[in-house]
C-alpha atoms as a PDB file:
ATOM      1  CA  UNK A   1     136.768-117.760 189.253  1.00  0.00           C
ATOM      2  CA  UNK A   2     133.707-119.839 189.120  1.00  0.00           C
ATOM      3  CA  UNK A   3     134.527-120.567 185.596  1.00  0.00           C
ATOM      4  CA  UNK A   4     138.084-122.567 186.776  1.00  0.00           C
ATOM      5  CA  UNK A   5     135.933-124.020 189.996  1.00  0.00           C
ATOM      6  CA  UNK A   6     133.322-125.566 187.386  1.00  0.00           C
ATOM      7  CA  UNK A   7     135.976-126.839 184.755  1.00  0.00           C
ATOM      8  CA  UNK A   8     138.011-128.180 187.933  1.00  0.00           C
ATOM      9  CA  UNK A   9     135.344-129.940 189.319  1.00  0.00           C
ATOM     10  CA  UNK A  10     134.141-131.526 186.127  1.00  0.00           C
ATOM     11  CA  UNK A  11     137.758-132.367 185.832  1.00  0.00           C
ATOM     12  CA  UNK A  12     137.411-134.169 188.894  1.00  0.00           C
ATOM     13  CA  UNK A  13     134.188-135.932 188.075  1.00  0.00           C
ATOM     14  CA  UNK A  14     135.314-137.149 184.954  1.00  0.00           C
ATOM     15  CA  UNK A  15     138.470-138.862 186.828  1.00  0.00           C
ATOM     16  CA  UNK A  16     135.941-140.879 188.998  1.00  0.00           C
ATOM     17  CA  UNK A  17     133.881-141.262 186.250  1.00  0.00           C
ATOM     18  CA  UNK A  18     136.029-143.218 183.799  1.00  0.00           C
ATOM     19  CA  UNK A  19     139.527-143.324 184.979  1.00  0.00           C
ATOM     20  CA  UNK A  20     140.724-144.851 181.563  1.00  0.00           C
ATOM     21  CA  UNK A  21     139.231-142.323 179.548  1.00  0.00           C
ATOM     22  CA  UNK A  22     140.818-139.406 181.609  1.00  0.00           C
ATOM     23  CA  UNK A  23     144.111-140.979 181.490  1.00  0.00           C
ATOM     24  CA  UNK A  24     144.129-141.115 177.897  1.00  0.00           C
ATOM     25  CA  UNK A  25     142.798-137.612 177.263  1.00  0.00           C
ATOM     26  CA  UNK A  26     145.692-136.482 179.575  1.00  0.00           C
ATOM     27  CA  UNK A  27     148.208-138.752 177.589  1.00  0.00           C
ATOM     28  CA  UNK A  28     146.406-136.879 174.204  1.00  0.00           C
ATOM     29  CA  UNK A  29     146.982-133.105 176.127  1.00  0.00           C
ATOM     30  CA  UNK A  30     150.563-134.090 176.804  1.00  0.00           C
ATOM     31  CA  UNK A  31     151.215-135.285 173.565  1.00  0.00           C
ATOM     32  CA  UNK A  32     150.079-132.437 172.014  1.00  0.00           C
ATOM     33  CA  UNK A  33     152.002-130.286 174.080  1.00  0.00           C
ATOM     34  CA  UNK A  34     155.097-131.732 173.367  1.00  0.00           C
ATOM     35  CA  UNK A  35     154.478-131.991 169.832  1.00  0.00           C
ATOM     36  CA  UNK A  36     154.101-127.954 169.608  1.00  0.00           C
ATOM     37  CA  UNK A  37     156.878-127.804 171.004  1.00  0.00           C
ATOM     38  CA  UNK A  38     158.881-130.091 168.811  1.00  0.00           C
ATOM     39  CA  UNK A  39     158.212-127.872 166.520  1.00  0.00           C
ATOM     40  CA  UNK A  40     159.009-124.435 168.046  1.00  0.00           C
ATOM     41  CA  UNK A  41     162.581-125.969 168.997  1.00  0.00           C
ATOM     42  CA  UNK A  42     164.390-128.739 166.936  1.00  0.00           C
ATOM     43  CA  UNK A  43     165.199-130.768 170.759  1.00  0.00           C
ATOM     44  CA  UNK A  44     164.164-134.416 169.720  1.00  0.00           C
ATOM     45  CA  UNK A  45     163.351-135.632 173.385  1.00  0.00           C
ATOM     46  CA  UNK A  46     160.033-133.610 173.270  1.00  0.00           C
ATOM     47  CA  UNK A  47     159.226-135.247 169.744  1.00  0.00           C
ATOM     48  CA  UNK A  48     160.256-139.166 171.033  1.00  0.00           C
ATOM     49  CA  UNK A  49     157.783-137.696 174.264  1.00  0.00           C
ATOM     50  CA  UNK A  50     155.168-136.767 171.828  1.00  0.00           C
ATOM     51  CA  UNK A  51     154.914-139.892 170.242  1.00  0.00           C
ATOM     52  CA  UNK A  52     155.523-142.081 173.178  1.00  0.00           C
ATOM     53  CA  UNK A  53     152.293-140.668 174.491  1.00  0.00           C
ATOM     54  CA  UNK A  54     150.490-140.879 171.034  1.00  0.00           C
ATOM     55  CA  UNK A  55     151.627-144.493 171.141  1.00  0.00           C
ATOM     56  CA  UNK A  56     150.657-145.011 174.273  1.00  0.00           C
ATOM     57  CA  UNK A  57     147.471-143.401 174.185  1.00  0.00           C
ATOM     58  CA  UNK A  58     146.034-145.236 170.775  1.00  0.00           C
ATOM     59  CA  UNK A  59     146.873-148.778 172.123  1.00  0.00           C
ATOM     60  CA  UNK A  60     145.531-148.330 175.505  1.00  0.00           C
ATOM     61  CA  UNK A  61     142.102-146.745 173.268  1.00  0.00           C
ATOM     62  CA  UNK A  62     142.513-150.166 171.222  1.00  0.00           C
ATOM     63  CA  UNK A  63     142.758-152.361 174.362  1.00  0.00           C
ATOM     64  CA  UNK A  64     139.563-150.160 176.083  1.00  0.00           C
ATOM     65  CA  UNK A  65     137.288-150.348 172.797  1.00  0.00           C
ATOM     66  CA  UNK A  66     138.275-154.348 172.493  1.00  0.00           C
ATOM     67  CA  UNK A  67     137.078-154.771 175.911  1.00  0.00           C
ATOM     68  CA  UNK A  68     134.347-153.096 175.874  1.00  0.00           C
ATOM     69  CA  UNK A  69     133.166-154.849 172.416  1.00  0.00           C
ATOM     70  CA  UNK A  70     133.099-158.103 173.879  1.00  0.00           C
ATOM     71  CA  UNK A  71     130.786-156.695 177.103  1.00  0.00           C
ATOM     72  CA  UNK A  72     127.958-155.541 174.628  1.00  0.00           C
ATOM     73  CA  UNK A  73     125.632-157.098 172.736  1.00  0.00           C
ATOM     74  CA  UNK A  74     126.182-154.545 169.587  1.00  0.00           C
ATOM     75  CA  UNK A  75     129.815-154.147 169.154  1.00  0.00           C
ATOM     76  CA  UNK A  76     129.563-151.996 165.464  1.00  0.00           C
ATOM     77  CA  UNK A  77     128.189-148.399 166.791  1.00  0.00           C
ATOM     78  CA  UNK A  78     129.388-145.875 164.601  1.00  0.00           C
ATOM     79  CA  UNK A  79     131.190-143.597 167.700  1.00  0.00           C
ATOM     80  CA  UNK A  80     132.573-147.349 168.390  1.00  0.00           C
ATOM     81  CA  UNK A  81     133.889-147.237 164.777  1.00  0.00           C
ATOM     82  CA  UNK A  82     135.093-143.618 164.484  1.00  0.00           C
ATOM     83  CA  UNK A  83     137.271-144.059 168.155  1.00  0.00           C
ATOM     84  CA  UNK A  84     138.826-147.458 166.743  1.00  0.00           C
ATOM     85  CA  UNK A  85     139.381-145.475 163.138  1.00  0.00           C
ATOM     86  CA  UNK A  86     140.832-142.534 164.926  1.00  0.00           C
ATOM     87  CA  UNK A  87     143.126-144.876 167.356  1.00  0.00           C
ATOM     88  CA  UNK A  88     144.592-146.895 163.827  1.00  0.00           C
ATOM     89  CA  UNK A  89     145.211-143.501 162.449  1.00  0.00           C
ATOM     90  CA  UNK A  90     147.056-142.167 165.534  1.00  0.00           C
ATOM     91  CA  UNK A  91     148.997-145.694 165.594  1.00  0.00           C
ATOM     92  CA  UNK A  92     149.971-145.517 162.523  1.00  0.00           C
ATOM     93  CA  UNK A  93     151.108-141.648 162.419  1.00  0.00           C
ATOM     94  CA  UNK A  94     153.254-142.182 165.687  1.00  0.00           C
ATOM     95  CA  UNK A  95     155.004-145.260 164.571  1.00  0.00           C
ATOM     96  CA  UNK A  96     155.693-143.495 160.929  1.00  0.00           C
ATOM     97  CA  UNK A  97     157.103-140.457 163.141  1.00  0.00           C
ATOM     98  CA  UNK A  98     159.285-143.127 164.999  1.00  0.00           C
ATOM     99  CA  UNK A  99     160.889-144.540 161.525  1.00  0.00           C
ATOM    100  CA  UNK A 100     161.348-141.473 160.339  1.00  0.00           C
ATOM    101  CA  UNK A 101     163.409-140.283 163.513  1.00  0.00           C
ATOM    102  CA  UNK A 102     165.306-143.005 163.548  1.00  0.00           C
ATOM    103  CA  UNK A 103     165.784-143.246 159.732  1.00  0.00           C
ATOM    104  CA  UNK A 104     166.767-139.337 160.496  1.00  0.00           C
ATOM    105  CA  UNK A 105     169.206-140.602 163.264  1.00  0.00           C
END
């Protein structure tokens, strides 16, 4: 029980924290979720879900690291690099599963 009272409460924390970031780790959770199931049952809504949050997720991570590259005065970390690589990769795999559903359609 103390184990769900300490995740819940750094769950909390990390809401006040950095509101952005949570939202798009929640996004990333739902995604998932609905992705995994996608592909337990052939129902396309949970896919187009799936990658509406993917979508969603990568561009708000693009707009966030953008932002936050103009506020600093060194703008080419490497994490800075890796989360702006990972957010083109997830771009581009959610709008390739969007032409291929509706090339599918």
């Amino acid at each position: 029980m103390r184990f769900l009272n300490t995740c819940f409460n750094n769950l909390i924390l990390s809401s006040q924290y950095n509101p952005p970031r949570f939202i798009e780790l929640m996004m990333l959770s739902l995604a998932i979720a609905m992705l995994i199931i996608a592909t337990i049952t052939p129902d396309r809504p949970y896919l187009v879900l799936g990658l509406s949050f993917v979508l969603g997720a990568s561009i708000s991570i693009l707009v966030r690291e953008l932002i936050s590259t103009m506020d600093h005065a060194h703008p080419f970390s490497p994490q800075r690099l890796i989360t702006q690589f990972t957010a083109f990769l997830l771009l581009g795999i959610s709008i390739y599963g969007f032409a291929d559903l509706i090339r599918s359609l």
